[in-house]
N, C-alpha and C. Protein backbone atom coordinates (compact mmCIF):
# COMPACT_ATOMS: atom_id res chain seq x y z
N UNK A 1 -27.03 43.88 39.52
CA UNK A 1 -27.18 42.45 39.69
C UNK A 1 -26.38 41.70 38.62
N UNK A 2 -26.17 41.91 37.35
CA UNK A 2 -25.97 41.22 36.37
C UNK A 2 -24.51 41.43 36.53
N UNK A 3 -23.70 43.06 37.34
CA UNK A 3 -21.90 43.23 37.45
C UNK A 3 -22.28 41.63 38.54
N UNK A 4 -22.83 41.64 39.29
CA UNK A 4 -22.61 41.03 40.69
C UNK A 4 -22.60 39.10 40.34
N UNK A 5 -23.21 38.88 39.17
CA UNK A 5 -22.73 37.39 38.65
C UNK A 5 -21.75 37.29 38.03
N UNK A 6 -21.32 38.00 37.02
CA UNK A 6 -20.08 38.37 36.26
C UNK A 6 -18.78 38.24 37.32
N UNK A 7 -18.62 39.10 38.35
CA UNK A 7 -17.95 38.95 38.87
C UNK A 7 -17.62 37.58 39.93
N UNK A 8 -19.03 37.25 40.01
CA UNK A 8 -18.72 36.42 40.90
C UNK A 8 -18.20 34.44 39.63
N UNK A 9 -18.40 34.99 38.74
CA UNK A 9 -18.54 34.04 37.12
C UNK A 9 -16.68 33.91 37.25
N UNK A 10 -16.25 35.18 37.57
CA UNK A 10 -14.92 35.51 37.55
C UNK A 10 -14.17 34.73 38.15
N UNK A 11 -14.70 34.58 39.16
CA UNK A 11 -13.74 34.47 40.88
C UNK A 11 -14.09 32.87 40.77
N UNK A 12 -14.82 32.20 40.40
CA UNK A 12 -15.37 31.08 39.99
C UNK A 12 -13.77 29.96 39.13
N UNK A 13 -13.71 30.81 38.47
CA UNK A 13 -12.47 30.68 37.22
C UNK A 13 -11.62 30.97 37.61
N UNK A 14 -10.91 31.49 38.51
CA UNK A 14 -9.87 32.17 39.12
C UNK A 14 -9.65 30.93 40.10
N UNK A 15 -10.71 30.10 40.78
CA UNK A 15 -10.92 29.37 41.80
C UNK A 15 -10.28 27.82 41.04
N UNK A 16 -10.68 27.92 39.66
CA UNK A 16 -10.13 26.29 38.78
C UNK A 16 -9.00 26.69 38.71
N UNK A 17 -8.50 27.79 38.21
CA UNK A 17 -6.97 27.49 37.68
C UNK A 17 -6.08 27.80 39.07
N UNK A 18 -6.52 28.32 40.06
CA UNK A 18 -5.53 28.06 41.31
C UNK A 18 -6.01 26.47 41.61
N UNK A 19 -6.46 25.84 41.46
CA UNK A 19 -6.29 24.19 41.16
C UNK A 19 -5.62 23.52 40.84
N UNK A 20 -5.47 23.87 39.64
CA UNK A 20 -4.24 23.30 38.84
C UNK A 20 -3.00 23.18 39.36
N UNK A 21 -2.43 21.73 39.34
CA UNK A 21 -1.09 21.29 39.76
C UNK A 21 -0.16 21.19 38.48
N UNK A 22 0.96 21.99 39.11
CA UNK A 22 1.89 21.74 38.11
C UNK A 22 2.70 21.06 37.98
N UNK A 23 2.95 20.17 36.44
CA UNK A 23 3.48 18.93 35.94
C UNK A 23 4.67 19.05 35.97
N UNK A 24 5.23 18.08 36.85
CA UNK A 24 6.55 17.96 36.53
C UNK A 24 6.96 16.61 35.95
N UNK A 25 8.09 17.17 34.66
CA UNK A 25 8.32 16.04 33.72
C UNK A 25 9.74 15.15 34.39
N UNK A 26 9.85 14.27 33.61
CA UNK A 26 11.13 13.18 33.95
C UNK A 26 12.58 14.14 34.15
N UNK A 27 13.29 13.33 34.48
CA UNK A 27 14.23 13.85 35.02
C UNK A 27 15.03 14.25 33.32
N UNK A 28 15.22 13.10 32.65
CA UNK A 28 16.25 13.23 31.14
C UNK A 28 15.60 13.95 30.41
N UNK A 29 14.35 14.25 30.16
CA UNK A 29 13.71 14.75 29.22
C UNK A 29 14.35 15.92 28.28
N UNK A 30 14.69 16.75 29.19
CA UNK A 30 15.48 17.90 28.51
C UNK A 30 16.64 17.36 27.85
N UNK A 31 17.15 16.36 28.28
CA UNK A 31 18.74 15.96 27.67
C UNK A 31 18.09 14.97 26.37
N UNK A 32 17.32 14.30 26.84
CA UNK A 32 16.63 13.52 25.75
C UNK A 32 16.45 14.28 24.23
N UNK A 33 15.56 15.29 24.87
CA UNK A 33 15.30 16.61 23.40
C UNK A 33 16.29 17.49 23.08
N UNK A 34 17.46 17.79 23.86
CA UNK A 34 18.56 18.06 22.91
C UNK A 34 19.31 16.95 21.97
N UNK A 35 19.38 15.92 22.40
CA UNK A 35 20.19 14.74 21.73
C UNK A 35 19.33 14.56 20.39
N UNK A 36 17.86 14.97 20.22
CA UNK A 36 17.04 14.62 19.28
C UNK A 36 17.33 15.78 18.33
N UNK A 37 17.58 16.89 18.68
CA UNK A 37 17.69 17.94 18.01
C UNK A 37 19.24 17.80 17.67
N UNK A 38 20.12 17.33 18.18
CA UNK A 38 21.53 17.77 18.01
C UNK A 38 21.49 16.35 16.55
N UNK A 39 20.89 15.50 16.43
CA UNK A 39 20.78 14.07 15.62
C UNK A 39 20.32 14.90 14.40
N UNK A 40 19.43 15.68 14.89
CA UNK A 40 18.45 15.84 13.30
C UNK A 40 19.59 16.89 12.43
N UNK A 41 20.07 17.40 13.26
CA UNK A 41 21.19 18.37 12.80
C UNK A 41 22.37 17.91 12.22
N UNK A 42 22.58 17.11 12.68
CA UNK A 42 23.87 16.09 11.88
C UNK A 42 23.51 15.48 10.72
N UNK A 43 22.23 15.18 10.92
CA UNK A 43 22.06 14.42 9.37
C UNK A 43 21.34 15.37 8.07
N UNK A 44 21.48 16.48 8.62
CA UNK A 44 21.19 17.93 7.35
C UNK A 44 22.46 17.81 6.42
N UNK A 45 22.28 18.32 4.98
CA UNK A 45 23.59 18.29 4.20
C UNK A 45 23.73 19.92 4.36
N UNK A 46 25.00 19.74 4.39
CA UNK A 46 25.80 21.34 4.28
C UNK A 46 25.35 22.26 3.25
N UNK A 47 25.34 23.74 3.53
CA UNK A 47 24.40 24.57 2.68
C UNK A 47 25.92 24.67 1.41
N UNK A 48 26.45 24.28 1.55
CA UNK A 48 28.17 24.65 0.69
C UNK A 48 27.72 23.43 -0.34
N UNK A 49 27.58 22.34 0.12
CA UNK A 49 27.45 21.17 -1.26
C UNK A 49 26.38 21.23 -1.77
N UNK A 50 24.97 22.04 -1.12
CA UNK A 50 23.52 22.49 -1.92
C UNK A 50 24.15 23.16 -3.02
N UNK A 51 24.75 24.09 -2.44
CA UNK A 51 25.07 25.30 -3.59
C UNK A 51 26.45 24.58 -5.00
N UNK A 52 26.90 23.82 -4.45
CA UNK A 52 28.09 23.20 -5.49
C UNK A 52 26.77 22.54 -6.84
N UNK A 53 26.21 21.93 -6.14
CA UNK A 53 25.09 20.74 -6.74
C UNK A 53 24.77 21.97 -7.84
N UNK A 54 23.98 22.76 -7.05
CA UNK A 54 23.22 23.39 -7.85
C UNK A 54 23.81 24.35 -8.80
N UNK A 55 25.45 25.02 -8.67
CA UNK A 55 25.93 24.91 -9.94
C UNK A 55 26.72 24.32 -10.91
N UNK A 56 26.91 22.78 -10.07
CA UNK A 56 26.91 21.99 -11.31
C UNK A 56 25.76 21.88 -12.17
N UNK A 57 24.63 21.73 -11.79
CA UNK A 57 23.99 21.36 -12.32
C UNK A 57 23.25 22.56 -13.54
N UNK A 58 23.40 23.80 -13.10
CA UNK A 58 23.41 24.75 -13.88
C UNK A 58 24.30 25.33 -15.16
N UNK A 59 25.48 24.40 -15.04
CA UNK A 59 26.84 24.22 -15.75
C UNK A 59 26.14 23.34 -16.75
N UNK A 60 25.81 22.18 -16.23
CA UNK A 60 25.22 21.31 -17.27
C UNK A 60 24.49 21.55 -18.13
N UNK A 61 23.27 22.24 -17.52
CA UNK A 61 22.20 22.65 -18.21
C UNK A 61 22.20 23.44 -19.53
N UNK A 62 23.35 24.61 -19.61
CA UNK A 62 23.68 25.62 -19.87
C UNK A 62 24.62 24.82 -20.94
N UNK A 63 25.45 24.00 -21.02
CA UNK A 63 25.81 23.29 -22.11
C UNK A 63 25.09 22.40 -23.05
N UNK A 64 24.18 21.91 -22.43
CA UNK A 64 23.16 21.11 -23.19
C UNK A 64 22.70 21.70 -24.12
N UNK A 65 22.16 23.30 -23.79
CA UNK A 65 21.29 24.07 -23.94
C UNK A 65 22.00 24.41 -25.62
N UNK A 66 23.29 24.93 -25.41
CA UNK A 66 24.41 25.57 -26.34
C UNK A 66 24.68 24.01 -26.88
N UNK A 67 24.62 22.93 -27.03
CA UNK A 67 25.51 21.92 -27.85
C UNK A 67 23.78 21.80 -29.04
N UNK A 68 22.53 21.94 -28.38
CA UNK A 68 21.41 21.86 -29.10
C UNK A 68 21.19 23.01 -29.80
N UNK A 69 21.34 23.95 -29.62
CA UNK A 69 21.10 25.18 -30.34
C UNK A 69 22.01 25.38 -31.52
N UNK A 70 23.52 25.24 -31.12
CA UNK A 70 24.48 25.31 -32.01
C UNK A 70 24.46 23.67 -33.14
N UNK A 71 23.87 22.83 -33.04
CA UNK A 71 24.00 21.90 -33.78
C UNK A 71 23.70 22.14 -34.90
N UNK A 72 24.76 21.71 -36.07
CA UNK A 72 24.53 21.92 -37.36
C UNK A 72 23.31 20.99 -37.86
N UNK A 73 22.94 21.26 -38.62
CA UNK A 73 21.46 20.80 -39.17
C UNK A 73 21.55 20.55 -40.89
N UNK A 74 21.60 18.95 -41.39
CA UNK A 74 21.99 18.68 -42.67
C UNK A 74 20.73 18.01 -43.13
N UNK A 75 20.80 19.47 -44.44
CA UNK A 75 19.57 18.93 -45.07
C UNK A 75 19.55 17.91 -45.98
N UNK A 76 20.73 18.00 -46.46
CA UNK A 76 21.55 16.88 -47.25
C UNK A 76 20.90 15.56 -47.25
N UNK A 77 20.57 14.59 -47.78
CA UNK A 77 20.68 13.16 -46.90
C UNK A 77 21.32 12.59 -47.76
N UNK A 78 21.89 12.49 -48.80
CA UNK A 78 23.36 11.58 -48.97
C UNK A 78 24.23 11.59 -47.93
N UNK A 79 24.26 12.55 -47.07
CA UNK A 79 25.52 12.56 -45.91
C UNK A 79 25.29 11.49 -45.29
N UNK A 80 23.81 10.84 -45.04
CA UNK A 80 23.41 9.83 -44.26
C UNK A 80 23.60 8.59 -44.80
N UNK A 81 23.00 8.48 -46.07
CA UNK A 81 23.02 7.16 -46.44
C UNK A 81 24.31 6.81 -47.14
N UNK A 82 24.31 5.76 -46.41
CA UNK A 82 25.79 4.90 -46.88
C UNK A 82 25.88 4.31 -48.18
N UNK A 83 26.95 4.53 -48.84
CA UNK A 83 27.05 3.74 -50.17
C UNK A 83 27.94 2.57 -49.92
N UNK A 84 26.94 1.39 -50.65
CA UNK A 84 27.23 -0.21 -50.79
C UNK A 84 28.42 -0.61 -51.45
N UNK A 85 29.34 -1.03 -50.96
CA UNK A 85 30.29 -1.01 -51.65
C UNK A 85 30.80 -2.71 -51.57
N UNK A 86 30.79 -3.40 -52.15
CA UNK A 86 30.97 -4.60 -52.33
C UNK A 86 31.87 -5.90 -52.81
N UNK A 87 33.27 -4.29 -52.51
CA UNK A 87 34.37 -4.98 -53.30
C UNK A 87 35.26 -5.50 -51.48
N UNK A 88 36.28 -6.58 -51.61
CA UNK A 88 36.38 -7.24 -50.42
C UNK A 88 37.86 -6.91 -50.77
N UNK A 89 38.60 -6.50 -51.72
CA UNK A 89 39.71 -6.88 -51.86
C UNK A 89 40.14 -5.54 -52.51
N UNK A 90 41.26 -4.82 -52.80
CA UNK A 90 41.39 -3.78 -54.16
C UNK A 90 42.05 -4.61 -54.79
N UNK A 91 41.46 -4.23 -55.68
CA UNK A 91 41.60 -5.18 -56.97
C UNK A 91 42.06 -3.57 -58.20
């Protein structure tokens, strides 16, 4: 008894989806969604100027890096302070 609802539970469901009408879309649609896809594609940047960018920018980095490290370091500070000198003329 319990195969004999099951099956018939089956045939039930089998009975909705042979129901179902199938959708048919607009006529452009397909041309529509390539033109959308062919747009989004044009306005991507080239994988060639990602990669330029990114070793310029690794060029840069890499000098910054070396002009800070290598900087001389004066413990001195007369080098800094300026001497007043107050003559306008040589005399």
């Amino acid at each position: 008894m319990k195969d004999s609802t099951s099956n018939q539970q089956m045939e039930n469901s089998l009975e909705l989806l042979n129901s179902i009408q199938k959708a048919n879309p607009p006529e452009g649609l397909f041309l529509k969604i390539e033109q959308k896809i062919d747009k989004v594609k044009s306005n991507l940047v080239p994988l060639s100027w990602i990669k330029v960018a990114a070793a310029v920018f690794v060029c840069v980095f890499s000098i910054e890096i070396y002009v800070l490290t290598n900087q001389v370091q004066t413990t001195d500070l007369s080098e800094l302070i300026q001497t007043a000198d107050n003559t306008l003329y040589d005399e």
